[in-house]
N, C-alpha and C. Protein backbone atom coordinates (compact mmCIF):
# COMPACT_ATOMS: atom_id res chain seq x y z
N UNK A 1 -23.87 -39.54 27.00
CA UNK A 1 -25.25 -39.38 27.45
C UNK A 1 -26.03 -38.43 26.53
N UNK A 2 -25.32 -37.27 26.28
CA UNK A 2 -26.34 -36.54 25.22
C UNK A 2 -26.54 -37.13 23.98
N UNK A 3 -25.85 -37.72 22.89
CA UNK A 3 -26.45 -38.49 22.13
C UNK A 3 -27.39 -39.34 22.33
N UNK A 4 -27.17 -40.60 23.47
CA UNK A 4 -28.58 -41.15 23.46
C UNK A 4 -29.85 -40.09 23.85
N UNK A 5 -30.18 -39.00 24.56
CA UNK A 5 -30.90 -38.36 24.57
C UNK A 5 -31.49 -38.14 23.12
N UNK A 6 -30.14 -37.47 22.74
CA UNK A 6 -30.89 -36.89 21.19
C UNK A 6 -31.32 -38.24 20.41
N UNK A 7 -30.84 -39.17 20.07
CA UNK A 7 -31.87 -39.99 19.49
C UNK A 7 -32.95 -40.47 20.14
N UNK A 8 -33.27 -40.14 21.40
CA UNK A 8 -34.84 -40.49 22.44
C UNK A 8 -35.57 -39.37 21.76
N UNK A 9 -34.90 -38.47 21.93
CA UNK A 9 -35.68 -36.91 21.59
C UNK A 9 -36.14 -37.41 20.12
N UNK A 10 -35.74 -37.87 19.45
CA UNK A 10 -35.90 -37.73 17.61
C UNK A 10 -36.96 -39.25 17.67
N UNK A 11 -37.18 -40.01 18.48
CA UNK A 11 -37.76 -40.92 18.23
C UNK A 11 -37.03 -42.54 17.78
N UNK A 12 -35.93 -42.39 18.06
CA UNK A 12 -34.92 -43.52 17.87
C UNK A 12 -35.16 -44.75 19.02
N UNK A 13 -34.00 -45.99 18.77
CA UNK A 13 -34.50 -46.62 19.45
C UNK A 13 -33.21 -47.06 19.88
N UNK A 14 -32.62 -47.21 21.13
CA UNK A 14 -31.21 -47.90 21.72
C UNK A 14 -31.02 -49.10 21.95
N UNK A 15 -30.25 -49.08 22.34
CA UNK A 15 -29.33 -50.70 23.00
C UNK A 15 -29.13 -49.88 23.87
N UNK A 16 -29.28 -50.47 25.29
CA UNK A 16 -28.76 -50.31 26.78
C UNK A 16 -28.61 -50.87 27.78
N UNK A 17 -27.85 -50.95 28.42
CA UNK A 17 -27.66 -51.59 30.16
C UNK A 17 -28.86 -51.59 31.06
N UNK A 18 -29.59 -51.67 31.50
CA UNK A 18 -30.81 -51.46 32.18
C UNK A 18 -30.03 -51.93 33.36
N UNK A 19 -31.01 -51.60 34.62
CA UNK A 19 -30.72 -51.56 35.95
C UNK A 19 -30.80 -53.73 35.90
N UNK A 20 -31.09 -54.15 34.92
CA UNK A 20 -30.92 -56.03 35.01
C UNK A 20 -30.42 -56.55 33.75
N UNK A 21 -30.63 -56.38 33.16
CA UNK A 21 -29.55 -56.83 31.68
C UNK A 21 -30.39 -55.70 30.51
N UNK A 22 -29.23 -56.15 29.32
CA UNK A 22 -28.96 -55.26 28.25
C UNK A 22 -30.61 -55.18 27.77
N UNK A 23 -31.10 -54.23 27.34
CA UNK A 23 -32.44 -53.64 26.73
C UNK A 23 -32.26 -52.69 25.45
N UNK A 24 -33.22 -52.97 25.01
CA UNK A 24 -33.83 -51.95 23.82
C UNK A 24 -34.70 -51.33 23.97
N UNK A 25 -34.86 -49.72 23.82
CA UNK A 25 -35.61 -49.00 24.92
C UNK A 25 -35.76 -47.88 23.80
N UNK A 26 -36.59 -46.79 24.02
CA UNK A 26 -37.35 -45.60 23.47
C UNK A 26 -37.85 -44.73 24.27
N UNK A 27 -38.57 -43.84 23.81
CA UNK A 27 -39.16 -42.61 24.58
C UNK A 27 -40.94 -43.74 24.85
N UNK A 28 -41.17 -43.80 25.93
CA UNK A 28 -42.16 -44.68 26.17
C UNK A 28 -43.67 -44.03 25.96
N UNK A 29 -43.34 -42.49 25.40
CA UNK A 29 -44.37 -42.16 25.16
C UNK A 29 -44.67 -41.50 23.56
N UNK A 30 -43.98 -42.17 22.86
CA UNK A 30 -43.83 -41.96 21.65
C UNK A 30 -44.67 -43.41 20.64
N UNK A 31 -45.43 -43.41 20.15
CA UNK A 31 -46.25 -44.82 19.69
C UNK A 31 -45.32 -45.12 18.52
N UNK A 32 -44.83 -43.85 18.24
CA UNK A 32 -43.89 -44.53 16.63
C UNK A 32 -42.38 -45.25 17.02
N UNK A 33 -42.17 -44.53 18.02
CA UNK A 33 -40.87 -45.41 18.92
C UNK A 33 -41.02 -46.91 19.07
N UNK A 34 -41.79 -46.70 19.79
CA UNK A 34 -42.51 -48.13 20.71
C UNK A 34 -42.74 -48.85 19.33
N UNK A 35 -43.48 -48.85 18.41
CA UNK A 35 -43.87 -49.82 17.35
C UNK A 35 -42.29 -50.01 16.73
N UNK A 36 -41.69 -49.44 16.62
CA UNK A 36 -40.07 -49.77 15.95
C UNK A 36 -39.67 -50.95 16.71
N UNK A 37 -39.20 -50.79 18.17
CA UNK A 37 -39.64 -52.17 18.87
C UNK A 37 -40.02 -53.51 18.58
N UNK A 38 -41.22 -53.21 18.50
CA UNK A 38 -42.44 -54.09 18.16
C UNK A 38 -41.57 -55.24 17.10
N UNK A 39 -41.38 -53.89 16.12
CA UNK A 39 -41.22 -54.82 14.72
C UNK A 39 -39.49 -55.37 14.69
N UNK A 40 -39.00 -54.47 15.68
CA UNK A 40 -37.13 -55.08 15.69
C UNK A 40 -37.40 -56.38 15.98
N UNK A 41 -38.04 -56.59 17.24
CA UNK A 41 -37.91 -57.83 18.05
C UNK A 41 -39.07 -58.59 17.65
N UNK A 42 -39.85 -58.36 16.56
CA UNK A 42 -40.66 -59.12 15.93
C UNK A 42 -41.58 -59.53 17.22
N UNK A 43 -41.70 -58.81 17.65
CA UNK A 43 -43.23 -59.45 18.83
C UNK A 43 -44.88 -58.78 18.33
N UNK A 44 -45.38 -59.60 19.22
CA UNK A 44 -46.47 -59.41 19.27
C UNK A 44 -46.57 -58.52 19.34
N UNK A 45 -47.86 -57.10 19.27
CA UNK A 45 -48.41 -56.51 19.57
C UNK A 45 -49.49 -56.51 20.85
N UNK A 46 -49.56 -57.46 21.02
CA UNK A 46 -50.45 -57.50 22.38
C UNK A 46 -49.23 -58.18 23.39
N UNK A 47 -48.40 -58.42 23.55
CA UNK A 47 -47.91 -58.37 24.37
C UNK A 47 -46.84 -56.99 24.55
N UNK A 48 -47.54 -56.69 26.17
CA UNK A 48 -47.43 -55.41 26.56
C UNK A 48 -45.23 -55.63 27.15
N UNK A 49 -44.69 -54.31 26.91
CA UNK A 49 -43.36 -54.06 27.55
C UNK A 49 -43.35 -53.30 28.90
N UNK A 50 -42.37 -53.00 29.56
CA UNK A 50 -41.86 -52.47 30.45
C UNK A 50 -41.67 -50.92 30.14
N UNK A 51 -42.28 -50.41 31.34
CA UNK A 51 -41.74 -48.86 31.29
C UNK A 51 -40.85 -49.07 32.71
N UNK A 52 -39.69 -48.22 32.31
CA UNK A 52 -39.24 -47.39 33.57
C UNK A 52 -39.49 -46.03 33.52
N UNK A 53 -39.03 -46.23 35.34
CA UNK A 53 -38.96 -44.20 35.77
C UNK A 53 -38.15 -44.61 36.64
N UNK A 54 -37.39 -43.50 37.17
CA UNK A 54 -36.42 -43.08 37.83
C UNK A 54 -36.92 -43.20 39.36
N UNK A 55 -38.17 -42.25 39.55
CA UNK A 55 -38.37 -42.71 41.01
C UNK A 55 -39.94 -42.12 41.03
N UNK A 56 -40.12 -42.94 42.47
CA UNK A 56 -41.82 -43.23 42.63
C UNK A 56 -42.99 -42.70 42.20
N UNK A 57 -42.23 -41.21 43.04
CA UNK A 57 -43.00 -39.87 43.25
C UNK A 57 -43.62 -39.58 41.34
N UNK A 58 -43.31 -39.90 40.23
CA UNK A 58 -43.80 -40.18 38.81
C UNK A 58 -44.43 -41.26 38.60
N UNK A 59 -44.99 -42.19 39.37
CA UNK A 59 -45.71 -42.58 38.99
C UNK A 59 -47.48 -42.91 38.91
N UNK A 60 -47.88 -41.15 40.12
CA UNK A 60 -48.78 -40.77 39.33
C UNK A 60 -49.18 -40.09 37.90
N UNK A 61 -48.11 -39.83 37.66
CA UNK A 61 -48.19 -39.23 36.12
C UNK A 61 -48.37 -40.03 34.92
N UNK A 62 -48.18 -41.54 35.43
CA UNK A 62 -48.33 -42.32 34.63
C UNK A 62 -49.44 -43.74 34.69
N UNK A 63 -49.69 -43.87 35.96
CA UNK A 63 -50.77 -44.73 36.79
C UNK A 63 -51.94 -43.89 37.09
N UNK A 64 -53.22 -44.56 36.42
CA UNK A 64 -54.52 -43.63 37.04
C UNK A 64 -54.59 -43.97 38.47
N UNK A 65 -54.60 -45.13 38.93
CA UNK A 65 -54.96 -45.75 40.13
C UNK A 65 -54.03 -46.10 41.00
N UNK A 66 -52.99 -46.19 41.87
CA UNK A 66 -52.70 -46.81 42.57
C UNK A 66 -52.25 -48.04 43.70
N UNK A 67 -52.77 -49.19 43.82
CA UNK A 67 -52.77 -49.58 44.66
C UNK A 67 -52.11 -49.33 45.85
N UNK A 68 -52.53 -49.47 47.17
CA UNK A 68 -51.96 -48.89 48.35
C UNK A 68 -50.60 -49.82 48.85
N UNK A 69 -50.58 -51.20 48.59
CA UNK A 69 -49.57 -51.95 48.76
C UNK A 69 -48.35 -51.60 47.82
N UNK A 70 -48.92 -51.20 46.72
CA UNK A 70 -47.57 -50.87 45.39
C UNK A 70 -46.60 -49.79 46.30
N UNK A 71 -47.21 -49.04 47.06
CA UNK A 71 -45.89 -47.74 47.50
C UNK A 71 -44.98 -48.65 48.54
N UNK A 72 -45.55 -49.34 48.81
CA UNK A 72 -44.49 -50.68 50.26
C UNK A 72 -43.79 -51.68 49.13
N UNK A 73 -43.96 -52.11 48.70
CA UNK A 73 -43.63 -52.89 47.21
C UNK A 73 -42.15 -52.26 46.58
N UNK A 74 -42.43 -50.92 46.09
CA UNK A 74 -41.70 -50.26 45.93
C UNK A 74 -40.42 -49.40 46.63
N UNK A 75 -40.86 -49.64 47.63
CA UNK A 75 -40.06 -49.14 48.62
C UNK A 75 -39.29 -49.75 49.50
N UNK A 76 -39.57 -51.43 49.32
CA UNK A 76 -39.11 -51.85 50.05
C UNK A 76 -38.06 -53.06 49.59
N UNK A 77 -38.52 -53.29 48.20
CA UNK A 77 -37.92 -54.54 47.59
C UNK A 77 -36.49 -53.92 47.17
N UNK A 78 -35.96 -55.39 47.34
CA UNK A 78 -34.41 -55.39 47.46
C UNK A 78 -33.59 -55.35 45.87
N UNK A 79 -34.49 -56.37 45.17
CA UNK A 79 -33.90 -56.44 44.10
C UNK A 79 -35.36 -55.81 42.93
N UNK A 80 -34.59 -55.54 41.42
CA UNK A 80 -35.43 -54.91 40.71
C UNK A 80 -36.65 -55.71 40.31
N UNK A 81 -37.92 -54.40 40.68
CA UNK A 81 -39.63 -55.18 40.95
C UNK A 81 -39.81 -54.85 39.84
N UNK A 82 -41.05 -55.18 39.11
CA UNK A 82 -41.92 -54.82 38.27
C UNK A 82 -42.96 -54.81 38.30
N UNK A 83 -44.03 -53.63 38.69
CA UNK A 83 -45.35 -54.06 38.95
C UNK A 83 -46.29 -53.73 37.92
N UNK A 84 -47.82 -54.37 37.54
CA UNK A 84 -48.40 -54.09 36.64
C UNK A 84 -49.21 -53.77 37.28
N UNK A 85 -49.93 -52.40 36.56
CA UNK A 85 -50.44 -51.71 37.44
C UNK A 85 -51.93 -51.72 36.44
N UNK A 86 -53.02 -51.18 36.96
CA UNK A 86 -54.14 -51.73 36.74
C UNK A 86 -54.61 -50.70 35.57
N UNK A 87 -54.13 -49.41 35.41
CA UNK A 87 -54.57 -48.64 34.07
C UNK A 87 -53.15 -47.89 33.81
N UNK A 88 -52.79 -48.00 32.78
CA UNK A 88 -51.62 -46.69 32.45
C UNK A 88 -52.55 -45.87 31.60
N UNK A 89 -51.64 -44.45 31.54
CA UNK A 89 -51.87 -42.51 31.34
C UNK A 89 -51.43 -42.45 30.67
N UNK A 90 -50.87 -41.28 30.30
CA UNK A 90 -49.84 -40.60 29.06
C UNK A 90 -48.98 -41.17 28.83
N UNK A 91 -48.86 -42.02 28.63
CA UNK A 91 -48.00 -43.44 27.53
C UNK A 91 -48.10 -43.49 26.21
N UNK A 92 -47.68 -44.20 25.08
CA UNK A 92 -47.93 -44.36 24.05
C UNK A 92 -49.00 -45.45 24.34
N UNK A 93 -50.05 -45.19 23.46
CA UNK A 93 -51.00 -46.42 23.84
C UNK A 93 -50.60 -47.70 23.34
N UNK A 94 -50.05 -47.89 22.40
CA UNK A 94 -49.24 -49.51 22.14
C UNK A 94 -47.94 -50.03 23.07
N UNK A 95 -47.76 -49.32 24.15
CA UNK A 95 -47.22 -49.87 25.10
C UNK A 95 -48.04 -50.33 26.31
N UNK A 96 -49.52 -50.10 26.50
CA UNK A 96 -50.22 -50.84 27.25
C UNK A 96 -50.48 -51.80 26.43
N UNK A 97 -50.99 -52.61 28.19
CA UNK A 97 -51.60 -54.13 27.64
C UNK A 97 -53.12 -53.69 26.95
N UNK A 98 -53.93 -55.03 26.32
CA UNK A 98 -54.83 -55.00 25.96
C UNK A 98 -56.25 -54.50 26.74
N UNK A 99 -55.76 -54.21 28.13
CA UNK A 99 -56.62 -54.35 29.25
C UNK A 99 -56.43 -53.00 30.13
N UNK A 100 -55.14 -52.32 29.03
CA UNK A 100 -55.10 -50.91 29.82
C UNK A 100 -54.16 -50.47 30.44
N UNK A 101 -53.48 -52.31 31.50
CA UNK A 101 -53.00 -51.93 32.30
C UNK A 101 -51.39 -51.60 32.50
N UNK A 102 -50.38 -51.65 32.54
CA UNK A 102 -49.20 -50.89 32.46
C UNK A 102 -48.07 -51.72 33.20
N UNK A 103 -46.72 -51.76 32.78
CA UNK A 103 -45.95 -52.76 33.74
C UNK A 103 -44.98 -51.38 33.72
N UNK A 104 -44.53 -51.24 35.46
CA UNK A 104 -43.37 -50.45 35.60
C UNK A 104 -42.67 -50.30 36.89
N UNK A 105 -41.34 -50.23 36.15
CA UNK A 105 -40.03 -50.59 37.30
C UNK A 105 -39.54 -49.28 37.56
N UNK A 106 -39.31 -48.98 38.70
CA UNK A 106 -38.51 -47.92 39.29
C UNK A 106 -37.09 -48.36 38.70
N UNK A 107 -36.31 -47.57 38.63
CA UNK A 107 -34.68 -47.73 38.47
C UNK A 107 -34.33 -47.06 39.56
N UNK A 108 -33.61 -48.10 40.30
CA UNK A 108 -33.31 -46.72 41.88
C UNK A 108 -31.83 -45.89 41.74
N UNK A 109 -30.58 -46.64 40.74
CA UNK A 109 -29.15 -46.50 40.85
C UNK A 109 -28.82 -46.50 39.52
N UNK A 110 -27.33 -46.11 39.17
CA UNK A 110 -26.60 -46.75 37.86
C UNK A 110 -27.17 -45.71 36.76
N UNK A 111 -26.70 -46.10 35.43
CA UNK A 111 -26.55 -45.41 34.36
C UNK A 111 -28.05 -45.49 33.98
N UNK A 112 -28.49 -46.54 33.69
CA UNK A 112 -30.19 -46.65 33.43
C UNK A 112 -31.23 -45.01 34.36
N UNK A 113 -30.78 -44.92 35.49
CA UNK A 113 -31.49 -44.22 36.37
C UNK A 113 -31.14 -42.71 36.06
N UNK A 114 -29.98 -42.87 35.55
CA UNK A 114 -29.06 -41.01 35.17
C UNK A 114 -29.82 -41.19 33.57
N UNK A 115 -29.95 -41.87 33.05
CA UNK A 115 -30.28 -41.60 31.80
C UNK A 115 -32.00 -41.29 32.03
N UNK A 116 -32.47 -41.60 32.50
CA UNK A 116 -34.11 -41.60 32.30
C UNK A 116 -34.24 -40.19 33.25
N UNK A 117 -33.45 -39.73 34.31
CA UNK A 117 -33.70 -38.74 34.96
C UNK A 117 -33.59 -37.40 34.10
N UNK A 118 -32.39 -37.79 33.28
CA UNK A 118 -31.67 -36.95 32.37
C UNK A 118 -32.58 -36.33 30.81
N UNK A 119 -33.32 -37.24 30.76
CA UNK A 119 -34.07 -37.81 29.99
C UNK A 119 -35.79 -36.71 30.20
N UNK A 120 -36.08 -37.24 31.12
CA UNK A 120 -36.81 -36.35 32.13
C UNK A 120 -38.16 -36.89 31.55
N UNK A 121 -38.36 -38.11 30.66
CA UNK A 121 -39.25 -38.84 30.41
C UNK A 121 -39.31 -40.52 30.90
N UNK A 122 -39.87 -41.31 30.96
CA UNK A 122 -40.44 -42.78 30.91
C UNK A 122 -39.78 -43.55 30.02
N UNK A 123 -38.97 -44.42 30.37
CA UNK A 123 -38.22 -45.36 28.59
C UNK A 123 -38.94 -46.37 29.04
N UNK A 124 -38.81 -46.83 27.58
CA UNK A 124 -39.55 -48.54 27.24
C UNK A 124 -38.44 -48.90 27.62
N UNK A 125 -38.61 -50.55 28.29
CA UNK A 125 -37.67 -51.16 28.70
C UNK A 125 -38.36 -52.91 28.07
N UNK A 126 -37.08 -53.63 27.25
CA UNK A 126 -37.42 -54.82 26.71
C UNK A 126 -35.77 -55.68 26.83
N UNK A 127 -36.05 -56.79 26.83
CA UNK A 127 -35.13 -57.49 26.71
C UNK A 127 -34.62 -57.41 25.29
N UNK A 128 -33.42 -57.65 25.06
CA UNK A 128 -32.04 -57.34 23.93
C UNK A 128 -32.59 -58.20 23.06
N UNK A 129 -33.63 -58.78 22.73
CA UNK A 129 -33.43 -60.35 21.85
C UNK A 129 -34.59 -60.59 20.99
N UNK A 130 -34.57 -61.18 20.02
CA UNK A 130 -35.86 -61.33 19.00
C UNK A 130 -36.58 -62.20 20.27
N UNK A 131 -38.29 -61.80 20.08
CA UNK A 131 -39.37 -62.73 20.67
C UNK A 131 -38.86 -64.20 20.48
N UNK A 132 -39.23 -64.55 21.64
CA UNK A 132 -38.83 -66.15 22.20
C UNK A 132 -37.34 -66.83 22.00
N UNK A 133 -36.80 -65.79 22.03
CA UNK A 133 -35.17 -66.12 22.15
C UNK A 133 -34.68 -65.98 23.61
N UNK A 134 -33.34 -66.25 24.01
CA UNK A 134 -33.11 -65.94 25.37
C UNK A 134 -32.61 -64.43 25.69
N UNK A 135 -33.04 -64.07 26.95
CA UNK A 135 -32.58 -62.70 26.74
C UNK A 135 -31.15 -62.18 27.20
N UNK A 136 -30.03 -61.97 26.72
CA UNK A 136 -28.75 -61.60 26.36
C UNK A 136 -27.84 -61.30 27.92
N UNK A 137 -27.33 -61.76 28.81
CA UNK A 137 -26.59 -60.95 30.10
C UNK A 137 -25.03 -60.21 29.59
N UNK A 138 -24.82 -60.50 28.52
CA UNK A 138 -23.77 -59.63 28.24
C UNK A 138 -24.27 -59.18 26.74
N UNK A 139 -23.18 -58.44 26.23
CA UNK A 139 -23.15 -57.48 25.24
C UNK A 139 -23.00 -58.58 24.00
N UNK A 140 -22.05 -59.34 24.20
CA UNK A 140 -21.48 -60.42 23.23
C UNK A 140 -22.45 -61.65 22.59
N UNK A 141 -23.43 -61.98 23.63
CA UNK A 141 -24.64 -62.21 23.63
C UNK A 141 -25.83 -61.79 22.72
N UNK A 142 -25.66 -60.53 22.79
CA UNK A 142 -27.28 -59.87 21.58
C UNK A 142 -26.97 -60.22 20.39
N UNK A 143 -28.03 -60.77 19.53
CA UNK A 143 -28.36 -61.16 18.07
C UNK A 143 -27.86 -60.11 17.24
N UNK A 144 -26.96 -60.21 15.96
CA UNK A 144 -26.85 -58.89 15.03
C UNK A 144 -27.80 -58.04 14.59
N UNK A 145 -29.22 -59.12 14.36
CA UNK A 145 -30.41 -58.17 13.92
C UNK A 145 -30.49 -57.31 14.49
N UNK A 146 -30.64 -57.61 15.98
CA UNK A 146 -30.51 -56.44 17.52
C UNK A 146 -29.84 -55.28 16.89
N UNK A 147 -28.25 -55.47 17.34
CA UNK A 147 -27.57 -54.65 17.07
C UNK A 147 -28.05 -54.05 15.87
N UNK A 148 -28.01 -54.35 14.54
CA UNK A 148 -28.26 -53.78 13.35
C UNK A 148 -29.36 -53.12 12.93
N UNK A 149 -30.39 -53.16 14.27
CA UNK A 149 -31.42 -52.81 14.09
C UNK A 149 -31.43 -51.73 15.09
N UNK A 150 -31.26 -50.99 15.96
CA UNK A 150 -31.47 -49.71 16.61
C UNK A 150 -30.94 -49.13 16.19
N UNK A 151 -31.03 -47.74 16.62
CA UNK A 151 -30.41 -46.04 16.17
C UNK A 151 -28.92 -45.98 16.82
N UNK A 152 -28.53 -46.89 18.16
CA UNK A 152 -27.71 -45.93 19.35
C UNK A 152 -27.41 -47.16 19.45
N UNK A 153 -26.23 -47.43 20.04
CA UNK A 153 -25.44 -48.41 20.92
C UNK A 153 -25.07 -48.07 22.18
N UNK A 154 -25.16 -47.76 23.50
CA UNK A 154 -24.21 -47.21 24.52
C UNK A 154 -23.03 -47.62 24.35
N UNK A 155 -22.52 -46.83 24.70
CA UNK A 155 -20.94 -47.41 24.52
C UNK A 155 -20.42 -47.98 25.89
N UNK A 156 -20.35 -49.45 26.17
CA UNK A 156 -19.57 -49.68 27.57
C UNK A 156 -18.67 -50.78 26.98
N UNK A 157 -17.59 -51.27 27.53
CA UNK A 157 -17.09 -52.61 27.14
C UNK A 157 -17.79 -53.43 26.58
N UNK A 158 -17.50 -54.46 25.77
CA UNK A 158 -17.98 -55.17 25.32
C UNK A 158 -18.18 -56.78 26.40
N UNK A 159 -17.39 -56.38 27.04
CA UNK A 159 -16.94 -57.78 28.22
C UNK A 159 -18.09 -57.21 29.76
N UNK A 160 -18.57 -55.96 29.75
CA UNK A 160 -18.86 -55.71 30.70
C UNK A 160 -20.16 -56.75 30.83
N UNK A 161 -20.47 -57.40 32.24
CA UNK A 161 -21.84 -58.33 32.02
C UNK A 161 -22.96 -57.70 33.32
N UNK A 162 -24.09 -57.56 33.17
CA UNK A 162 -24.80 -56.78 34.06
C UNK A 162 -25.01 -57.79 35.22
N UNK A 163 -25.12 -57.59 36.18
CA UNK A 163 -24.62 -58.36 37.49
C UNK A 163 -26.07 -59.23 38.10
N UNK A 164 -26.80 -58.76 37.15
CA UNK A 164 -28.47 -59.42 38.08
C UNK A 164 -29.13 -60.08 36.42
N UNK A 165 -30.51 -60.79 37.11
CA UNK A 165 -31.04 -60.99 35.81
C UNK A 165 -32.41 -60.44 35.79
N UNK A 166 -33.34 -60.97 34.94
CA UNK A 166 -34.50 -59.90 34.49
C UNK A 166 -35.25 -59.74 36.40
N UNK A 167 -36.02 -58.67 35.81
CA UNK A 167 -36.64 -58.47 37.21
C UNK A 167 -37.83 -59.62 37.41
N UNK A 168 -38.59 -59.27 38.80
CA UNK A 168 -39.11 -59.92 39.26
C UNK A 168 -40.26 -59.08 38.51
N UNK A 169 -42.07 -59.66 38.59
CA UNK A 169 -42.91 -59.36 37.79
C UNK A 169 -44.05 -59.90 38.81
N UNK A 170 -44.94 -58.52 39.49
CA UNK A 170 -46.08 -58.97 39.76
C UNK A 170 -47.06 -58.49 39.46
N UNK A 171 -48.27 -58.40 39.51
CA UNK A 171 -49.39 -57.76 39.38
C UNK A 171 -50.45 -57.32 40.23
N UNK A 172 -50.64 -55.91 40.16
CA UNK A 172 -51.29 -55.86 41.89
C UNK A 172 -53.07 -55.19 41.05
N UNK A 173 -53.61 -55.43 41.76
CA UNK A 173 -55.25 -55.58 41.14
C UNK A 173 -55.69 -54.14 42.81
N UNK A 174 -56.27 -53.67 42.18
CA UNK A 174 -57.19 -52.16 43.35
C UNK A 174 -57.18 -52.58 44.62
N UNK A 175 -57.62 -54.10 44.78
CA UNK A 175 -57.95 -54.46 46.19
C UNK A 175 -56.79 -54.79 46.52
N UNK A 176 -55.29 -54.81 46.30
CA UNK A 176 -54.05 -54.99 46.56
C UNK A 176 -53.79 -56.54 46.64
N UNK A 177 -54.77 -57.56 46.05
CA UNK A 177 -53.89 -58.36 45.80
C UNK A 177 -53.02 -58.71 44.49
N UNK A 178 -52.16 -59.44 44.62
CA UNK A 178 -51.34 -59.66 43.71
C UNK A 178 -51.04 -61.27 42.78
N UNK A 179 -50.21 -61.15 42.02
CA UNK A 179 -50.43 -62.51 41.23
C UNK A 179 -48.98 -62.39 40.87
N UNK A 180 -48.01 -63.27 41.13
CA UNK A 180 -46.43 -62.80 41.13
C UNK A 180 -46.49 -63.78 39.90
N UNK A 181 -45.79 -63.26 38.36
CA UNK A 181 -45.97 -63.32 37.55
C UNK A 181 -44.50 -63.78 37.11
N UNK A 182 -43.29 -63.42 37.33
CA UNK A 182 -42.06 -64.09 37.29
C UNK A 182 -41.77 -63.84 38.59
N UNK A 183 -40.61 -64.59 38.66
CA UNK A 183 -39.77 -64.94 40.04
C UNK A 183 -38.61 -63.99 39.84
């Protein structure tokens, strides 16, 4: 665990287990992090990534606004949510969307949740895989570029496979409705 810290701290970029499959992740408030990203996985720039946090109570620190349904949302869903929230804060600004607004998952359990607590910052959270490829449920799975391209590897088995798949994805707008964006 302290190594991946220290390469978060220095601006590096990992391979990790996320609370739904394997990710490539950074200090989410670092723009030079986040663009390393960008260019590993060859994506777009306007298409916005995933932040996590550890737990709720942070995500005024990172949401100007609220919605009042997001704290029931959050609190209540079973499996891992993702909500986009209508402005993100102290972020790197190339991890918002074009529009401001911000996508982010609580991590409630597991190594993902000890690391970001540990961490005591926000990680980018992306799927393991070059843009428009599939995204990886085991280790054996990720592209070499992947691998050959971050700072950090976690170290878990190579056989280990993360037990869920990407999260669910909605979008909640001020007046609390929503637009469920993946399943």
């Amino acid at each position: 665990m302290d190594k991946v810290i220290e390469v978060l701290r220095n601006g590096g970029i990992i391979l990790y287990p996320t609370d739904t499959i394997w990710g490539i992740g950074c200090d989410a408030t670092n723009p030079e992090a986040v663009k390393k990203i960008y260019d590993l996985k060859k994506r777009e720039s306007s298409k916005s990534m995933i932040v996590l946090l550890e737990k709720d109570t942070k995500l005024n620190r990172y949401v100007k606004q609220i919605p009042e349904i997001a704290w029931d949302i959050v609190e209540l869903s079973e499996k891992p949510t993702t909500i986009i929230y209508p402005e993100g804060y102290n972020l790197a600004p190339n991890i918002l969307a074009e529009d401001k607004s911000i996508a982010i998952r609580i991590v409630k359990e597991g190594f993902c949740h000890d690391l970001i607590k540990k961490f005591g910052k926000p990680l980018v959270s992306t799927s393991a895989n070059i843009s428009n490829s599939k995204s990886p449920l085991s280790f054996a799975d990720i592209d070499k570029r992947i691998l050959k391209g971050v700072d950090y590897i976690v170290n878990l088995p190579s056989n280990v496979k993360l037990k869920t798949k990407s999260s669910t994805i909605m979008k909640i707008d001020m007046d609390s409705t929503f637009t469920l964006i993946r399943k």
